[in-house]
Protein backbone atom coordinates (compact mmCIF):
# COMPACT_ATOMS: atom_id res chain seq x y z
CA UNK A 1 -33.12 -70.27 -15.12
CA UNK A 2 -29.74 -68.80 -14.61
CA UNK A 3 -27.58 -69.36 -17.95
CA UNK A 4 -24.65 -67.35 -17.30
CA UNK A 5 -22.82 -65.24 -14.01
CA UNK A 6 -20.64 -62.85 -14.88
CA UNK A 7 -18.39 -61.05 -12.35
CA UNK A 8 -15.85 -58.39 -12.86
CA UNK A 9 -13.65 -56.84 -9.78
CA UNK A 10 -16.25 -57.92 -7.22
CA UNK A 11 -14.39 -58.34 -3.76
CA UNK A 12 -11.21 -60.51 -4.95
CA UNK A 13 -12.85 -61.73 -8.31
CA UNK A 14 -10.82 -59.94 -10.88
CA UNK A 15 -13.00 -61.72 -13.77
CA UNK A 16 -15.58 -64.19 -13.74
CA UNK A 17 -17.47 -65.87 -16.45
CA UNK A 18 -19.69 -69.05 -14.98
CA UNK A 19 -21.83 -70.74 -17.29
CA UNK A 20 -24.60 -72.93 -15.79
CA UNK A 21 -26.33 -75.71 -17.37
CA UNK A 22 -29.73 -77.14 -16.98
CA UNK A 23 -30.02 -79.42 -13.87
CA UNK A 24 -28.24 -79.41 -10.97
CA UNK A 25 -24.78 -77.30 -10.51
CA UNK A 26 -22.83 -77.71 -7.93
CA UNK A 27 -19.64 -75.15 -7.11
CA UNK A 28 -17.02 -76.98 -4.62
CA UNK A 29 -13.88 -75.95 -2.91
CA UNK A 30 -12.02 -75.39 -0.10
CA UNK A 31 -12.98 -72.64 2.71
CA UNK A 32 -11.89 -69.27 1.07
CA UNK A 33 -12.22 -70.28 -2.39
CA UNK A 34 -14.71 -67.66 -3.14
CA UNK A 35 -17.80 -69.66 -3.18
CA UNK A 36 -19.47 -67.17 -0.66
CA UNK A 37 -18.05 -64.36 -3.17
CA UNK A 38 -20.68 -65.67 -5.91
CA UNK A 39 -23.28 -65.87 -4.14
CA UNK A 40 -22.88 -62.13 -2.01
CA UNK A 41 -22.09 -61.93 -6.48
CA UNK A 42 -25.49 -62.85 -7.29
CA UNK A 43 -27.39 -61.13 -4.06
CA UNK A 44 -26.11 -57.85 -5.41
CA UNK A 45 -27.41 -58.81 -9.16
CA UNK A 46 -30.69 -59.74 -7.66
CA UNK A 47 -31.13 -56.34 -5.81
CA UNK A 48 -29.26 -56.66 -2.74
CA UNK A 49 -28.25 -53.59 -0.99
CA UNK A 50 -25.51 -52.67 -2.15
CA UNK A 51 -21.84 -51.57 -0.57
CA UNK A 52 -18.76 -50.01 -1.48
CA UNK A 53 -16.80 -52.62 0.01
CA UNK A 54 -17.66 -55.16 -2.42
CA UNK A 55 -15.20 -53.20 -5.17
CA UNK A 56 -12.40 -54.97 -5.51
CA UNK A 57 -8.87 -52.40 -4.13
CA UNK A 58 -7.27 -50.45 -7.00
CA UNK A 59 -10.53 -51.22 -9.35
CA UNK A 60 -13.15 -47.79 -10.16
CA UNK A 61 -16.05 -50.26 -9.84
CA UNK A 62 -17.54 -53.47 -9.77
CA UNK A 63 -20.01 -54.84 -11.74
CA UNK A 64 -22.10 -58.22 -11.84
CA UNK A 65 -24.12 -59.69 -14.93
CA UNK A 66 -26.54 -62.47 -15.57
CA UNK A 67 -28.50 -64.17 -18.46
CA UNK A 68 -31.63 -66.17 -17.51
CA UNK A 69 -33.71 -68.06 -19.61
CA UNK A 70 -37.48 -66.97 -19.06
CA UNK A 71 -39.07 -69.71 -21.21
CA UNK A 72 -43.22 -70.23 -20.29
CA UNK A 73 -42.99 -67.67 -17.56
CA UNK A 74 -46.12 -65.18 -18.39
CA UNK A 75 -46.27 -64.05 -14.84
CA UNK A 76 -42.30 -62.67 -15.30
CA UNK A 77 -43.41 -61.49 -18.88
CA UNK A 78 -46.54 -59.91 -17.46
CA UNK A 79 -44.57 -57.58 -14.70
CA UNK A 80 -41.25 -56.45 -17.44
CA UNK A 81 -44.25 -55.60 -20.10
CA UNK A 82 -45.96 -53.68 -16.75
CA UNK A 83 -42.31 -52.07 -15.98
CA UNK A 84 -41.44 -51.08 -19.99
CA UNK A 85 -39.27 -53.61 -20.32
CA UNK A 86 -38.65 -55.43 -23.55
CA UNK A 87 -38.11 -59.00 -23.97
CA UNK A 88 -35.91 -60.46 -26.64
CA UNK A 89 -35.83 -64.56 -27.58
CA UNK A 90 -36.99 -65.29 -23.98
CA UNK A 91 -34.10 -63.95 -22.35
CA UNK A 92 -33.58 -61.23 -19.47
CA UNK A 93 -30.28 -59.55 -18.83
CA UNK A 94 -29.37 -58.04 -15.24
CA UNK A 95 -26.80 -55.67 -14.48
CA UNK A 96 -25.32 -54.03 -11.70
CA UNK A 97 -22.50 -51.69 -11.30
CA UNK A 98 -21.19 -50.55 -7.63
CA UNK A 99 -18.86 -47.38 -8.27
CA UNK A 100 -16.00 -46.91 -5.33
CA UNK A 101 -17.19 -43.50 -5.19
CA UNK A 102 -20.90 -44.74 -3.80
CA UNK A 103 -22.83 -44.92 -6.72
CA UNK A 104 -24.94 -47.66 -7.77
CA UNK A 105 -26.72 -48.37 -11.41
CA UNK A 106 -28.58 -51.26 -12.54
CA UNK A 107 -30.21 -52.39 -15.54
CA UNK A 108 -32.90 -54.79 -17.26
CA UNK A 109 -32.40 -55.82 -20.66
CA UNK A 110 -30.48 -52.31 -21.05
CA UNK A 111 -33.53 -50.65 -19.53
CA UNK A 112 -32.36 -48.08 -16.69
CA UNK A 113 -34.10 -49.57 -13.08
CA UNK A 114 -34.07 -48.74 -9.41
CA UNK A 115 -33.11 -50.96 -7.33
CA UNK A 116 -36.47 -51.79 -5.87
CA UNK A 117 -37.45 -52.34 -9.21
CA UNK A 118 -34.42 -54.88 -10.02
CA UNK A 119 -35.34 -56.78 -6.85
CA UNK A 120 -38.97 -57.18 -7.75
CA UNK A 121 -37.79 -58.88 -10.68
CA UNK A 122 -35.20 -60.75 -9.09
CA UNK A 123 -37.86 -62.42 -6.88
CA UNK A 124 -39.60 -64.17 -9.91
CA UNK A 125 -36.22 -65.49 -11.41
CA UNK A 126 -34.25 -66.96 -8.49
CA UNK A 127 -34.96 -68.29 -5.27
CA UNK A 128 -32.08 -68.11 -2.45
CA UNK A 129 -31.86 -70.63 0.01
CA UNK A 130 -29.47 -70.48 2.99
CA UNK A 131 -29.30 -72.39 6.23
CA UNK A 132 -32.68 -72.75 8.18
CA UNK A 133 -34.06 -70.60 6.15
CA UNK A 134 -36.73 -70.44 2.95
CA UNK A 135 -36.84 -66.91 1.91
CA UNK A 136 -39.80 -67.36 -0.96
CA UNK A 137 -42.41 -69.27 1.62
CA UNK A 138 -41.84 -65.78 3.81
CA UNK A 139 -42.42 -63.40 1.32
CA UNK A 140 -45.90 -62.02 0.54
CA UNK A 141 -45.67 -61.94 -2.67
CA UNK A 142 -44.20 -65.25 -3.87
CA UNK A 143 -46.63 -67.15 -1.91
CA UNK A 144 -49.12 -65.50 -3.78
CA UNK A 145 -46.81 -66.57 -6.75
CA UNK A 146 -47.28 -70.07 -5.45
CA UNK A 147 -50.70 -70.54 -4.83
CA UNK A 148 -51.39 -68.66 -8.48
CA UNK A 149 -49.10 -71.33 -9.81
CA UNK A 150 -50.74 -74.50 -7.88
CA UNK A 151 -54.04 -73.26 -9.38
CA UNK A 152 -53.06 -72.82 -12.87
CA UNK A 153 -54.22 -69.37 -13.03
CA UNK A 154 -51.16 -68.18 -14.56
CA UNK A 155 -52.87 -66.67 -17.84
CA UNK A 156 -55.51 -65.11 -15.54
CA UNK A 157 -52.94 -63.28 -13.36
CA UNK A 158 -51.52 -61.75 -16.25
CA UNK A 159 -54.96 -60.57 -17.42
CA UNK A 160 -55.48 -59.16 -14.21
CA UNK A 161 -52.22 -57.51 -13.91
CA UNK A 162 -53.12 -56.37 -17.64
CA UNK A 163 -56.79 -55.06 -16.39
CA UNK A 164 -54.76 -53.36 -13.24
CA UNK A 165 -52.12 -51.52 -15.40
CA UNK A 166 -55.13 -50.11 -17.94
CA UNK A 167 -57.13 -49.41 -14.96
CA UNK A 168 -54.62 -47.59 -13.11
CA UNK A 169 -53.81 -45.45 -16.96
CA UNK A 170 -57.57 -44.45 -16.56
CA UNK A 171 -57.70 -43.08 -13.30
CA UNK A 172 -54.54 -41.27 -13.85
CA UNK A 173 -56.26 -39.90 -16.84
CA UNK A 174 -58.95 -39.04 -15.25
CA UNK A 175 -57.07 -37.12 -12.64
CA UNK A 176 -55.51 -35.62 -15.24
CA UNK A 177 -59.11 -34.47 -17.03
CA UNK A 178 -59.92 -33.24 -13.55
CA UNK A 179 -57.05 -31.27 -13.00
CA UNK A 180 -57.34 -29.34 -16.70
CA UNK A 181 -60.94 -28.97 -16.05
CA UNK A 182 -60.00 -27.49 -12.55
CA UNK A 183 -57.31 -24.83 -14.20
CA UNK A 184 -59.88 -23.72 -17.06
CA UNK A 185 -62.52 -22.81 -14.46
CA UNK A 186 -59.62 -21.25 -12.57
CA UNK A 187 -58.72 -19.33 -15.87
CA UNK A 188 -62.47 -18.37 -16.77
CA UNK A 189 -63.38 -17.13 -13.47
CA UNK A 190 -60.08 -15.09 -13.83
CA UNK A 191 -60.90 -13.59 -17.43
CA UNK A 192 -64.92 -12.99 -16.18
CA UNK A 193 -63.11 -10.95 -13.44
CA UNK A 194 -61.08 -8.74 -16.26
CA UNK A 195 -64.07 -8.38 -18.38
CA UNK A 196 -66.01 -7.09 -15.25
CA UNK A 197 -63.26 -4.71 -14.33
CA UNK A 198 -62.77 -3.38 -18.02
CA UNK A 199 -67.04 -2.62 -18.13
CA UNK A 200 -66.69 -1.01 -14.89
CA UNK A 201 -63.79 1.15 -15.94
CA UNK A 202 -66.40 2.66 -18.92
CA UNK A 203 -63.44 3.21 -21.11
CA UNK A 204 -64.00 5.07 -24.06
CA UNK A 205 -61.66 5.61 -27.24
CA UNK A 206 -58.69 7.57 -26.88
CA UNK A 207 -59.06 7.80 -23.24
CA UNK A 208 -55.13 5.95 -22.34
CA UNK A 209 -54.17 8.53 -24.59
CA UNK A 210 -55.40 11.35 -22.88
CA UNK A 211 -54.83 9.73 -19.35
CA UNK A 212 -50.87 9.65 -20.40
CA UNK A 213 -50.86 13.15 -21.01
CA UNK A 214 -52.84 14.02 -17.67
CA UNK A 215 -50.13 11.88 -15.69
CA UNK A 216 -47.09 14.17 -17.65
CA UNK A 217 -48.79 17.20 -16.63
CA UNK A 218 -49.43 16.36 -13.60
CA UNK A 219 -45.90 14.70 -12.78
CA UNK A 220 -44.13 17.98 -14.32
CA UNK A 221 -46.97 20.72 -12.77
CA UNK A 222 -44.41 22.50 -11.10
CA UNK A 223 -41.88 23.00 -13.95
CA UNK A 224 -44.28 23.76 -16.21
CA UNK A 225 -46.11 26.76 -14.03
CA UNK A 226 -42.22 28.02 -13.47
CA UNK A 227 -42.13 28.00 -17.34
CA UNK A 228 -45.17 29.83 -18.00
CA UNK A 229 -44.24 32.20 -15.24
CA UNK A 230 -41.20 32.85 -16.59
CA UNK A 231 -42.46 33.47 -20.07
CA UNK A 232 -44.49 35.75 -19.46
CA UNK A 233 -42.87 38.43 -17.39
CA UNK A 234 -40.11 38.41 -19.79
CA UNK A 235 -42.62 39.60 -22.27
CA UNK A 236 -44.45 41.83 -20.17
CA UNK A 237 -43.37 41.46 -16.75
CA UNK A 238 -41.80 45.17 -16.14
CA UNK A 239 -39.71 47.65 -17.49
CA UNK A 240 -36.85 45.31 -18.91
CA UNK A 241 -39.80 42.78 -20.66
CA UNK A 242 -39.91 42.25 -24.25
CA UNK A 243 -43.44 44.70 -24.70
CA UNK A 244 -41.40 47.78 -22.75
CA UNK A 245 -38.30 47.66 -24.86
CA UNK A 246 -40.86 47.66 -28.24
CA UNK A 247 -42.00 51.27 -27.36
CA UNK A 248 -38.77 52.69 -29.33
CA UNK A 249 -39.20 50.53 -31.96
CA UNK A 250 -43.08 51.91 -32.66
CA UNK A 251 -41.84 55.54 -32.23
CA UNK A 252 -39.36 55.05 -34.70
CA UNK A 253 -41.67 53.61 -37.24
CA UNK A 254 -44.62 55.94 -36.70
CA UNK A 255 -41.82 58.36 -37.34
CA UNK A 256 -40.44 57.36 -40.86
CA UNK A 257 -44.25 56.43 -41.92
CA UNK A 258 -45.31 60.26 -41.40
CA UNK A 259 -42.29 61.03 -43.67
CA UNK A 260 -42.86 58.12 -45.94
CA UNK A 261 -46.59 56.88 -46.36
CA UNK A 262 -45.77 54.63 -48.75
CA UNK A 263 -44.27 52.39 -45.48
CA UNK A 264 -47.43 52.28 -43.70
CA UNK A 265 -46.91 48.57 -44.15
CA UNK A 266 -44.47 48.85 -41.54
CA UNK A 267 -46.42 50.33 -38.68
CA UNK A 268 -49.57 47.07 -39.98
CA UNK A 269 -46.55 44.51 -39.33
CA UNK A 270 -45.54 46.12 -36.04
CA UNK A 271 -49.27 46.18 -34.29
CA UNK A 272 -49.93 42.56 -35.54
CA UNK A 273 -46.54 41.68 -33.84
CA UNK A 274 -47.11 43.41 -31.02
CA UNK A 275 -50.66 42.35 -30.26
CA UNK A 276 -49.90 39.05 -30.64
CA UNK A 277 -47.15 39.23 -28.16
CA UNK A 278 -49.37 40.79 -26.18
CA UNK A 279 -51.99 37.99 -26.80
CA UNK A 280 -49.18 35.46 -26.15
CA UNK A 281 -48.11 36.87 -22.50
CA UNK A 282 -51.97 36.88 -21.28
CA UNK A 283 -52.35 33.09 -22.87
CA UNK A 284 -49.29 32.50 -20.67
CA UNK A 285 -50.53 33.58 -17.50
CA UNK A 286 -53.88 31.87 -17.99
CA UNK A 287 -51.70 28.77 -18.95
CA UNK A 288 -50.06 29.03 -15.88
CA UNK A 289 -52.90 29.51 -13.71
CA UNK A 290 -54.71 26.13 -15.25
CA UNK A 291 -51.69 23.77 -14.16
CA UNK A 292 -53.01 22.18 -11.54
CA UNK A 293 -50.84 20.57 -8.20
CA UNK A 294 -52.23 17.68 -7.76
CA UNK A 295 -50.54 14.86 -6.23
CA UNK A 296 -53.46 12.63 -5.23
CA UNK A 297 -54.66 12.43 -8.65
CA UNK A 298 -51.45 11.84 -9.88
CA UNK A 299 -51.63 8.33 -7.92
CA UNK A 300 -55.10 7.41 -8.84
């Protein structure tokens, strides 16, 4: 049962604290009192739609409370369990808050709820009656709620909304099995795929290492024939190249080693130089004839 209404700038209620005691209440007064007020009051806390106009002018929101007493109801235990919702000395707390801005919040017990969810609950702890009209015998649910009640199957609903909640954890489990189990085939076929790919490739040690130095040959062919080229006419490319300008040098020393034996050593260092420059300019031009232009194995 309702206990308590509390209502804070809601319409013209600047503040509202309405205790209710067991029985019958009654709330009398004249037309435009605000009875109508409390009740639109406790539609909103029992997950009415909600509407901006219902904040009272000059206030940033508007906001609606209630304590019930849920005393031997396992049915209204069963579904705030079901929903996460904890239940402290048999009593269950609504709120709702309607910001001017648009925004609407609304809690259980201090749990965060939608507004579907708030209403589901409401369902179970008040029933609304207005003129010519019994909202709980229309609704699906509560005549379920009714007929449960008239057979005393109270405990046995909340077993089966117990069996429900554990069978609807194992198929989502299950789902969730499936889906891993799905990904890991996914993820095997992909690494079979690799593996078959690497065997194909018949790597062998060393090979990225001598691929990367293929590619920079390749990529710089050009500059590297140019530099080959270049190196070797300039030592024995024509009459300015390194090898022509030597032929003074061996004159001079053949010269001062007939007047001097003792500086043969001279004319052994020259020839070793000068063969190996000479050796040098043909390595050169084979060098340069090697370098291959290649671009379509440059993109392999």
């Amino acid at each position: 049962m309702l206990t308590e209404l509390r209502v804070r700038n809601f319409a013209i209620i600047e503040q509202l604290a309405l205790p209710l005691a067991r029985g019958f209440n009654v709330l009398t007064g004249e037309t435009g009192a605000g009875k109508s007020i409390i009740v639109g009051a406790l539609g909103l806390l029992l997950g009415e739609r909600a509407n901006t106009d219902i904040v009272r002018t000059g206030s940033d929101k508007a906001v609606v409370e209630g304590t019930f007493d849920v005393t031997d109801r396992p049915e209204l235990a069963a579904l705030l369990d079901d929903r996460g919702i904890d239940v402290e000395e048999q009593t269950v707390v609504l709120k709702r808050e309607v910001a001017a801005a648009g925004r609407a919040r609304a809690w259980v017990n201090g749990t965060p709820v939608t507004a579907a969810v708030l209403s589901e609950i409401g369902r179970l702890l008040v029933n609304v009656h207005g003129q010519h009209e019994a909202q709980t015998l229309l609704d699906d649910s509560s005549q379920r709620h009714i007929l449960d009640a008239y057979a005393g199957a109270a405990s046995t609903v909340a077993a089966v909304r117990a069996a429900h909640s554990t069978l609807s954890a194992v198929r989502h489990e299950i789902t969730e099995l499936r889906r891993r189990k799905a990904d890991a085939e996914r993820r095997a076929d992909y690494l079979r795929h690799v593996v078959r790919e690497i065997e194909d490739a018949r790597l062998v040690e060393g090979e990225d290492v001598r691929l990367d130095e293929e590619a920079r040959r390749l990529e710089h062919a050009e500059e590297l024939r140019s530099l080959a080229s270049g190196a070797a006419s300039a030592l024995d490319g024509d009459d300015d190249a390194v090898l022509s300008h030597l032929g003074a040098v061996q004159r001079a020393i053949a010269s001062s080693t007939r007047i001097d034996a003792a500086r043969s050593r001279l004319q052994e260092l020259f020839d070793s130089g000068y063969y190996a420059l000479e050796e040098l300019a043909r390595e050169l031009e084979e060098y340069e004839a090697t370098v291959e232009l290649d671009p379509e194995r440059l993109n392999e």
